[in-house]
C-alpha atoms as a PDB file:
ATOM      1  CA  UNK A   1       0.000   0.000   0.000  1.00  0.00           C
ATOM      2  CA  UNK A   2       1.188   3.683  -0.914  1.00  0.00           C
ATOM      3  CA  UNK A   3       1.711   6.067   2.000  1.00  0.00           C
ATOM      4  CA  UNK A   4      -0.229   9.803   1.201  1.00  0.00           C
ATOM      5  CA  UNK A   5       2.421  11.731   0.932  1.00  0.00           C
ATOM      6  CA  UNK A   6       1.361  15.375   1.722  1.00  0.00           C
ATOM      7  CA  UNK A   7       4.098  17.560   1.108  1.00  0.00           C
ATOM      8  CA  UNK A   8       5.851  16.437  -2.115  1.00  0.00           C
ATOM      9  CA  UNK A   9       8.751  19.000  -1.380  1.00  0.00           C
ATOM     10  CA  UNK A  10       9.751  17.169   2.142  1.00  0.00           C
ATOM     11  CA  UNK A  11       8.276  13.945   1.331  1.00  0.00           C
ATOM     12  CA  UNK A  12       6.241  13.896   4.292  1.00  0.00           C
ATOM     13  CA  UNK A  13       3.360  11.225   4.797  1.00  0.00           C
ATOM     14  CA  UNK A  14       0.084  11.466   6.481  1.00  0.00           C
ATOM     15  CA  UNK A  15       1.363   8.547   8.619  1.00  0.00           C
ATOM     16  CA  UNK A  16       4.713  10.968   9.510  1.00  0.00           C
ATOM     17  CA  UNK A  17       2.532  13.769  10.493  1.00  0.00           C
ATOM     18  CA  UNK A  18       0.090  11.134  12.928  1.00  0.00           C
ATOM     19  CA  UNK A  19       3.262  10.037  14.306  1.00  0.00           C
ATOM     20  CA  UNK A  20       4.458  13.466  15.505  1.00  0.00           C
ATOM     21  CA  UNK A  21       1.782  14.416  16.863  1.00  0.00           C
ATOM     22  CA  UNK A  22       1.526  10.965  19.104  1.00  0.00           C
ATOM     23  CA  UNK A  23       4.964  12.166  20.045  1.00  0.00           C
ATOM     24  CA  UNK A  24       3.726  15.336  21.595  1.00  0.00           C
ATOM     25  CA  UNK A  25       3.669  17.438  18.746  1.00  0.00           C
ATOM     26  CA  UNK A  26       0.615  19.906  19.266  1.00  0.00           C
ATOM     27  CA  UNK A  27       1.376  23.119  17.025  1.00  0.00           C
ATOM     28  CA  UNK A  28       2.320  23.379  13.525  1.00  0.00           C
ATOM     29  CA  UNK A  29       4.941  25.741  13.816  1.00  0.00           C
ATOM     30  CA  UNK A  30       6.985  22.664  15.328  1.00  0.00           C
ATOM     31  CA  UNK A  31       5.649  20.533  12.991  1.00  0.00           C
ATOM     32  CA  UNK A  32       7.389  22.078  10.148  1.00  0.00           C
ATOM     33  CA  UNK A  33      10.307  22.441  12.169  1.00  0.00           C
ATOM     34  CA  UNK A  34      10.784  18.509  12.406  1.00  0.00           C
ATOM     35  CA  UNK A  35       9.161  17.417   9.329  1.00  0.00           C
ATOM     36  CA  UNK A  36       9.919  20.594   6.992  1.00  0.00           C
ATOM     37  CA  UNK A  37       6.208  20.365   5.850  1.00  0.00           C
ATOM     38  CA  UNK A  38       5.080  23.144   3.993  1.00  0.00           C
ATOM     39  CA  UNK A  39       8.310  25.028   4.201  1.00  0.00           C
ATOM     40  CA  UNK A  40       8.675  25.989   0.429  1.00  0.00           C
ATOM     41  CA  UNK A  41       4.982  25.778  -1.127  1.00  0.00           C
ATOM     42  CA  UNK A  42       2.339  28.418   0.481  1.00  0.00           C
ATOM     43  CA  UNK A  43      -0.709  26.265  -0.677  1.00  0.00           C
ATOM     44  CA  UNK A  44       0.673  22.830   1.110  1.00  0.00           C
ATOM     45  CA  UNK A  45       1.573  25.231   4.263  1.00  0.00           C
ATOM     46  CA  UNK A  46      -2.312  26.299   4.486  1.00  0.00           C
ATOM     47  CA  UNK A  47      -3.895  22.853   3.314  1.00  0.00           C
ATOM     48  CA  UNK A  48      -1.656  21.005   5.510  1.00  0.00           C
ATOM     49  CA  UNK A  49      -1.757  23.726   8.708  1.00  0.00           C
ATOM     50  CA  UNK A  50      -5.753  22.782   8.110  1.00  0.00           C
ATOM     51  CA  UNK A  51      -5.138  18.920   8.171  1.00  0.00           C
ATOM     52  CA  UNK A  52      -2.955  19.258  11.115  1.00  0.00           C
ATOM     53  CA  UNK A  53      -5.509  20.462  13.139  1.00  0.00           C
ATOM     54  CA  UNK A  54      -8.056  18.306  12.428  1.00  0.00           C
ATOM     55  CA  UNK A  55      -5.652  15.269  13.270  1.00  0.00           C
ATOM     56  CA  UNK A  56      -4.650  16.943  16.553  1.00  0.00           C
ATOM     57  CA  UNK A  57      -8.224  17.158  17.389  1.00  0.00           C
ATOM     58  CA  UNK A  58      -9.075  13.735  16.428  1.00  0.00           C
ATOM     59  CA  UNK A  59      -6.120  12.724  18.923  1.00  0.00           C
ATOM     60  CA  UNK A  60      -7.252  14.642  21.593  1.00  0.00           C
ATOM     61  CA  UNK A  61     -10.640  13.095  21.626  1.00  0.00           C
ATOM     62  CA  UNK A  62      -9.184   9.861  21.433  1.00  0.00           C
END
């Protein structure tokens, strides 16, 4: 199975982004830091800022 790879740039997967956040990760800004995620494309920043959240809530509610 392919991995969704969200930020074509960096390479980063939606199953890298789950994973930092079940490290701890719980703000974008730190996000990009690690993963480099929407460092170079304005669009993938936004859509993928959006997606982030979402994800972080989902983990919060458990």
């Amino acid at each position: 199975m392919e991995k969704e790879v969200l930020c074509c740039c960096h390479n980063v997967t939606l199953e890298d982004v789950k994973e930092q956040i079940i490290l701890g990760v719980d703000n974008f800004e730190d996000l990009q830091e690690i993963t480099k995620i929407g460092t170079d494309c304005p669009p993938c920043k936004e859509k993928n800022e959006k997606l982030f959240k979402i994800l972080l809530e989902e983990e919060i509610k458990g």
